[in-house]
Structure formats: C-alpha cells, structure tokens
Protein backbone atom coordinates (compact mmCIF):
# COMPACT_ATOMS: atom_id res chain seq x y z
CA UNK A 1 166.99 204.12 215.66
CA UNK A 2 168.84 204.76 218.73
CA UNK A 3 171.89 203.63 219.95
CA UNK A 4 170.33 201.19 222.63
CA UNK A 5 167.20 199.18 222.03
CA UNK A 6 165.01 196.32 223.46
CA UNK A 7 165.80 194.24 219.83
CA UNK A 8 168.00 191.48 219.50
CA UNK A 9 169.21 190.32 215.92
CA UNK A 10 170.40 187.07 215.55
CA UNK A 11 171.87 185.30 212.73
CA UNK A 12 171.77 181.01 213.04
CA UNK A 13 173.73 178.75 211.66
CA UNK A 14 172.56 174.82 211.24
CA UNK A 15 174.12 171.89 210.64
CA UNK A 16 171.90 170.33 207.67
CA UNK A 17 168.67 171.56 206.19
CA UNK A 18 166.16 172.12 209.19
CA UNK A 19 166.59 173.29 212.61
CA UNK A 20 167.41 170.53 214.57
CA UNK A 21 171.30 170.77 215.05
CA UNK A 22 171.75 174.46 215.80
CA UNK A 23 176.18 174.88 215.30
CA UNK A 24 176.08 178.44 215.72
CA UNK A 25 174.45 181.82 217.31
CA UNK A 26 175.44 184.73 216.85
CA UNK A 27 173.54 188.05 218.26
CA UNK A 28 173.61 191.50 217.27
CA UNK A 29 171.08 193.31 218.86
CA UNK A 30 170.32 196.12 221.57
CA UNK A 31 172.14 198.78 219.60
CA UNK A 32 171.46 201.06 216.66
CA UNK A 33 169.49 198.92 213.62
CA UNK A 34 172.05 200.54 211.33
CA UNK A 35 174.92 199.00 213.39
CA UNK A 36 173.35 195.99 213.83
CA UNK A 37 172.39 195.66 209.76
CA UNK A 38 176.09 196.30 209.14
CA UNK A 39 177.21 193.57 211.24
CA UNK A 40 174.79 191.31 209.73
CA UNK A 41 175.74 192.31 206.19
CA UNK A 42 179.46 191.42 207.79
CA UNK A 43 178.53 187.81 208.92
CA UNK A 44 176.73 186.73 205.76
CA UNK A 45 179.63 188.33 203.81
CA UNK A 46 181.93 185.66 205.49
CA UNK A 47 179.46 183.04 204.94
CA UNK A 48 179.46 183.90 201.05
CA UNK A 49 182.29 182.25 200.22
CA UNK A 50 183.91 182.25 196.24
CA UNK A 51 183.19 179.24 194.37
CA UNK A 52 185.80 178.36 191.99
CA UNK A 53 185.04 176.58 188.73
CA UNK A 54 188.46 175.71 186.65
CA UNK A 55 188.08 173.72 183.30
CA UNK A 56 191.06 173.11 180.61
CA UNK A 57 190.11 176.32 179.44
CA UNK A 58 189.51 179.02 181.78
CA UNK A 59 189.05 179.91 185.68
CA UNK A 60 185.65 180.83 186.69
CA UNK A 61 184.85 182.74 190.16
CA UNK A 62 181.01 183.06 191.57
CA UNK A 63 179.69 183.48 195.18
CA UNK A 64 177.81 181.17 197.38
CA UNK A 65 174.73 183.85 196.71
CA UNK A 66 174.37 187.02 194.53
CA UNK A 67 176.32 189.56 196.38
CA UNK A 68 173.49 192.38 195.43
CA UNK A 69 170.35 190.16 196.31
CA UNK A 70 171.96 188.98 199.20
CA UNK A 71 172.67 192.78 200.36
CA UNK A 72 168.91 193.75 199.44
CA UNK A 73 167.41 191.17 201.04
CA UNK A 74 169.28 191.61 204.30
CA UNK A 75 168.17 195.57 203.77
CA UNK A 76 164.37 195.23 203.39
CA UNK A 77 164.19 192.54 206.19
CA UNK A 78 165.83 195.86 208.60
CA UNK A 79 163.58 198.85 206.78
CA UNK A 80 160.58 196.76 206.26
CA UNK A 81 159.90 194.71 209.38
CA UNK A 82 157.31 195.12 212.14
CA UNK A 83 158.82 196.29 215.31
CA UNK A 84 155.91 197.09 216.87
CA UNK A 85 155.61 193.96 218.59
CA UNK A 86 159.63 193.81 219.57
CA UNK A 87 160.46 190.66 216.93
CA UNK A 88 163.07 191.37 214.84
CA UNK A 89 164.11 190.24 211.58
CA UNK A 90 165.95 186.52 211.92
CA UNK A 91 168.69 185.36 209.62
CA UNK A 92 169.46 181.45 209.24
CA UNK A 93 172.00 179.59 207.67
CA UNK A 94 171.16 175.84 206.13
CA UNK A 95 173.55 173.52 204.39
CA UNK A 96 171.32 174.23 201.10
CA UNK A 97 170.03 177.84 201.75
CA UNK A 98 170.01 181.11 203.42
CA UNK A 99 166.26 181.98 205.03
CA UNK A 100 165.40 185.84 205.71
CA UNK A 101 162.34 185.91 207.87
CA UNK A 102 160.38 189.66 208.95
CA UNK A 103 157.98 190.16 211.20
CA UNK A 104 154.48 191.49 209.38
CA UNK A 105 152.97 190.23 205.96
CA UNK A 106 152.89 192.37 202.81
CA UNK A 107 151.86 196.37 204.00
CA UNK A 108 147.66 196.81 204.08
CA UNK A 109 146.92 198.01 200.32
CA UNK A 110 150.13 196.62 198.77
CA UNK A 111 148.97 193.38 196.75
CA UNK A 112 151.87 190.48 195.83
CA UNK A 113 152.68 191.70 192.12
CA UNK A 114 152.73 194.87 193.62
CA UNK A 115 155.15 194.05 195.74
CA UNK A 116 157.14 192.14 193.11
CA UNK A 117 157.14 195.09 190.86
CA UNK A 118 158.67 197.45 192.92
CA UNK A 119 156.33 199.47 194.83
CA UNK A 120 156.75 200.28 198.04
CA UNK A 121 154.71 201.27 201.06
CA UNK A 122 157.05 201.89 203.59
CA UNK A 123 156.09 200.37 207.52
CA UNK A 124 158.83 202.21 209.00
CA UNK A 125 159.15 205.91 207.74
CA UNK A 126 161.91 207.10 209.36
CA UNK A 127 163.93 204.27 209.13
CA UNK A 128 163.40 204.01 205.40
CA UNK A 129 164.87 207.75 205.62
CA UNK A 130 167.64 207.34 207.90
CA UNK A 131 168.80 204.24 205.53
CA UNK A 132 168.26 206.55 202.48
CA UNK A 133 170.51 209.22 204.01
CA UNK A 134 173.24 206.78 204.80
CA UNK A 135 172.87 205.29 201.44
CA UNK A 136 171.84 201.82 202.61
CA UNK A 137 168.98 202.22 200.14
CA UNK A 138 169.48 203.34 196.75
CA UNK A 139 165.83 203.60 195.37
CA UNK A 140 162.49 203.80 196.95
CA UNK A 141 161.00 200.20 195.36
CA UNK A 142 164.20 198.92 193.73
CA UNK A 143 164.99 196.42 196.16
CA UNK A 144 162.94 193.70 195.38
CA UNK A 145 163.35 193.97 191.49
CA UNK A 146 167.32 193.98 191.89
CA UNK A 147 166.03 190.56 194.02
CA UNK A 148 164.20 189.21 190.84
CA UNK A 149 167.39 189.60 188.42
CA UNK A 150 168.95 186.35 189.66
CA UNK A 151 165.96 184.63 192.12
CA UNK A 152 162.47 183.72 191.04
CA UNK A 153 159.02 184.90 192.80
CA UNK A 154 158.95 181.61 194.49
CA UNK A 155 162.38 181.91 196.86
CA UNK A 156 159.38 184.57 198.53
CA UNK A 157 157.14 183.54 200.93
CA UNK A 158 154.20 185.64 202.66
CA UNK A 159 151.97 185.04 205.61
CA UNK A 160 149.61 186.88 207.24
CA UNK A 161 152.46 187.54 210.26
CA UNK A 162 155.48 186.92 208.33
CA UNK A 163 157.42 187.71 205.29
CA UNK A 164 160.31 185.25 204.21
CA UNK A 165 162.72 185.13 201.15
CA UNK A 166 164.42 181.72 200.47
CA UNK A 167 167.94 182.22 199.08
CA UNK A 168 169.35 178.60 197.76
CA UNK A 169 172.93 178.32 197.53
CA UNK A 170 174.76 178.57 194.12
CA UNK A 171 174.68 175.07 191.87
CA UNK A 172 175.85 174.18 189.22
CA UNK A 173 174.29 172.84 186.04
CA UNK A 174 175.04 169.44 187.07
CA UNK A 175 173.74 169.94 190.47
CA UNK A 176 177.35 170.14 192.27
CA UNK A 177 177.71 172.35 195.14
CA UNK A 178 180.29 173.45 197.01
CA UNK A 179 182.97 171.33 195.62
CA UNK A 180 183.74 167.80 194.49
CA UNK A 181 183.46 167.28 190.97
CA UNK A 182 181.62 165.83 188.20
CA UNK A 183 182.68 163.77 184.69
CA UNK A 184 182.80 165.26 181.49
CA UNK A 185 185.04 166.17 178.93
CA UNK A 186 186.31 169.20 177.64
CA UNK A 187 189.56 168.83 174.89
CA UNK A 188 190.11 165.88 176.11
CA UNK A 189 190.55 166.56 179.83
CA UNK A 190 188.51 166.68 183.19
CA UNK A 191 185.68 169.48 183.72
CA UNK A 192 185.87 170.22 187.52
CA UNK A 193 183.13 171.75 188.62
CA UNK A 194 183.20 174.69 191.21
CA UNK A 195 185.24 174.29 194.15
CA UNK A 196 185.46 175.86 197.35
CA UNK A 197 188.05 178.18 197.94
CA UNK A 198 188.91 180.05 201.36
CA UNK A 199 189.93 183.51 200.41
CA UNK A 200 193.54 182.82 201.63
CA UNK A 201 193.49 180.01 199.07
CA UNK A 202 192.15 181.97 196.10
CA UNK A 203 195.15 184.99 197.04
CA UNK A 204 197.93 181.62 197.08
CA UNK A 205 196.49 180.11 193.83
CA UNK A 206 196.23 183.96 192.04
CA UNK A 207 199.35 184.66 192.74
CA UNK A 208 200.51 180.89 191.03
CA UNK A 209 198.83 181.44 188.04
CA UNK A 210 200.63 184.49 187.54
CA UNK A 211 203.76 182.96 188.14
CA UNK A 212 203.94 179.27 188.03
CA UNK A 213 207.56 179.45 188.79
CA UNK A 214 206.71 181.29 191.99
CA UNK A 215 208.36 179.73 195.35
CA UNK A 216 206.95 179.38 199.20
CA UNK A 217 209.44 182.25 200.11
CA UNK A 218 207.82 184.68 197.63
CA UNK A 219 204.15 183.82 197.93
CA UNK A 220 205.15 184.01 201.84
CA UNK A 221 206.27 187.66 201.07
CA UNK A 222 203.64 188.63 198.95
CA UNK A 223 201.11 187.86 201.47
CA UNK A 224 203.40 188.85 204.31
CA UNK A 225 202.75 185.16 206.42
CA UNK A 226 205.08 182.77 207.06
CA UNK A 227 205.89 179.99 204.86
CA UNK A 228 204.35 177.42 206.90
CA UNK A 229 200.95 178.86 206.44
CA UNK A 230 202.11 179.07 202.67
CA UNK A 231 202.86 175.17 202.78
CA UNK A 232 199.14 174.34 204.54
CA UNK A 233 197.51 176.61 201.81
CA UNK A 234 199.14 174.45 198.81
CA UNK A 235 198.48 171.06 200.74
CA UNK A 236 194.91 172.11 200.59
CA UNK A 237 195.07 173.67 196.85
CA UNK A 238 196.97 170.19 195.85
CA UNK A 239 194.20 168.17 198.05
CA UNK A 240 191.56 169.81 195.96
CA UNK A 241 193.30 168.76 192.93
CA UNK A 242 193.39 172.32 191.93
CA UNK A 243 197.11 172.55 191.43
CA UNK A 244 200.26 170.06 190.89
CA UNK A 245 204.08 170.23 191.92
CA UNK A 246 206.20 169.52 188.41
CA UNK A 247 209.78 168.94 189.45
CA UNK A 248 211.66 169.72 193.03
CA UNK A 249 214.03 172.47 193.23
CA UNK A 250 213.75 174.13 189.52
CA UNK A 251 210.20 172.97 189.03
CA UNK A 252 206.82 174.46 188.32
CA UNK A 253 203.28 174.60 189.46
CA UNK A 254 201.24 173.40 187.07
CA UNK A 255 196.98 174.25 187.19
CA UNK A 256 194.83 171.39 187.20
C-alpha cells in the first residue's frame, strides 16, 4: 500500500477476440494500489460506453457492461490477488468481452459455492481494510453476489494459479451489438436496436428531444463548443439514422 511499488497494472486493449493484434497498452503501476485501482476504474469507465436503443415508442439507455459488476470485479481483482509473487491483476479489452485475470486460485478452505455465495477469506488483510476505510468496499462478501445479479457462475473461471471473470459485452435479444440494426416492426415502423452513442452525442441528441426546434447556435451554447463541433455531432446522429432535418430555416428535428 505505499505510494511506490515494484507492481505494474496494465489494462490491454485488442483488436478482435484473442490476443494477437494488441491496439493498445496502457500501464498504471509502481504507485499506491488505491491510485492505481482508481485509474483503472477510470479507463474501463471510458471503455463503457451508453448503448442507445430508440423504437417508435420510447428511448432506451444501457452500458456496454453493468456499471456495479464492472466496479466489483475490478475491486476484488485489487483486494483479492496474490502479490506475493509480484504479478498483478491484468485487465483486457476484446471486441466481445472484458477479461479480469488475478494472480492465486480460490483462498485454501474457501470451496467454489462458497465463494459464489459470498464468503470471504481475505488474502490481503490490510488491503481489504484500507479499501474498507476508503469505502472502495462496501461489505465483507458482497462483491461477488452483487456480480451474480446480472452475470452467471460461468463468466468465472478458477485455476489452481489464477482466478478470471469473463464479462461479455451487452447484446441484445436479437444478438446486435454495438449498433447497426435489425428488422421488425413495432406500429408500423422500424425497431432499431441499440446504437452506439459517444457521450457528446447522447448530450446533442438530449438536448433535441427536448426541443426539436432547437438550432446549432443554441445546442453550441448549451454545451459551450463551437458550432462546428455541433454540425460533426448531428452528421454523425443523422449517419446513424438516429435523427432527421424537416425543413431549412423554420424546420424541425425530427427522432428516428
């Protein structure tokens, strides 16, 4: 737990589902593990994008993964891995998943339903009560059940040497991820399916559902940027098909 350590953290980021093309690297390490689990919780928070889902009859919002699970796994990897050999816990991104890998199987004594139940044998005392204090960790044993809520036993894997938990990215019923979209009908017109949305997006289209009527000058204002970043925002809301120009100077936005 002190401010300058021998362990690096790094967080990977690959270009389709194995390891092959490695795209990115970041490393937070040789610093305090509380410091380095906040800038870790950071990284994945950007990665967690908002998926958009708009039908003919409402506007649906979800994240890429469950924003709690996501923060307890990230958690247990810190307080529950096995630094005794100087290997820390590893964090990599696929195009279809997010893996969280620890150093050191399940804790002698503590058997798999156990473990899925919520009991806990800490490995790392102190750590456990330095997170505690700093409110990292809410409850001694609730991570993994909060876990459980919205991902099954099997996104967990165990080893003798390793512990990993398998976090698959958000699909929908009809298997779309990410964007595109998908038949179907709904009233009569077009179910999209989710859609990706950068948050800059999602704060331009907000703002035009509030007030279709709204011009590049005001959602320039309300976001304080200029309206040329306004105009590339609604090229790529109209691209997406998630929003149409009715009219020219008096005219209207009109949701897709």
């Amino acid at each position: 737990m002190n401010d300058t350590n021998t362990i690096s953290i790094k967080v990977a980021k690959y270009d389709g589902i194995d390891r092959v093309n490695l795209v990115e690297s970041n490393e937070y390490g040789f610093e305090s593990l509380v410091k380095a689990t906040q800038q870790v919780l950071d990284k994945l928070n950007l990665e967690n994008k908002t998926l958009t889902k708009i039908t003919s009859k409402e506007r649906k919002e979800t994240r890429i993964w469950n924003e709690i699970s996501l923060r307890e796994a990230v958690v247990n990897a810190f307080v529950h891995n096995d630094y005794s050999r100087d290997l820390a816990p590893k964090f990599e991104l696929f195009d279809d998943r997010l893996e969280i890998t620890s150093n050191g199987g399940l804790p002698e004594g503590l058997a798999k339903e156990e473990f899925f139940e919520g009991f806990s044998v800490p490995r790392n005392k102190e750590i456990m009560r330095v997170f505690k204090d700093l409110d990292l960790v809410e409850q001694l044993g609730s991570g993994i059940p909060r876990i459980l809520q919205f991902y099954k036993k099997e996104s967990f894997q165990f080893s003798e040497n390793f512990l990993r938990i398998v976090l698959p990215k958000n699909v929908d019923e009809k298997g779309v991820q990410e964007g595109g979209h998908v038949g179907g009908q709904d009233g009569g017109q077009d179910d999209r399916s989710r859609i990706e949305l950068t948050p800059a997006q999602n704060q331009v289209f907000r703002l035009i559902v509030e007030n279709p009527k709204i011009s590049r000058r005001e959602l320039a204002e309300n976001l304080k940027i200029n309206e040329s970043a306004i105009q590339k925002h609604i090229n790529n809301l109209k691209e997406k098909k998630v929003i149409e120009r009715v009219g020219k100077t008096n005219g209207y936005w009109e949701i897709k």
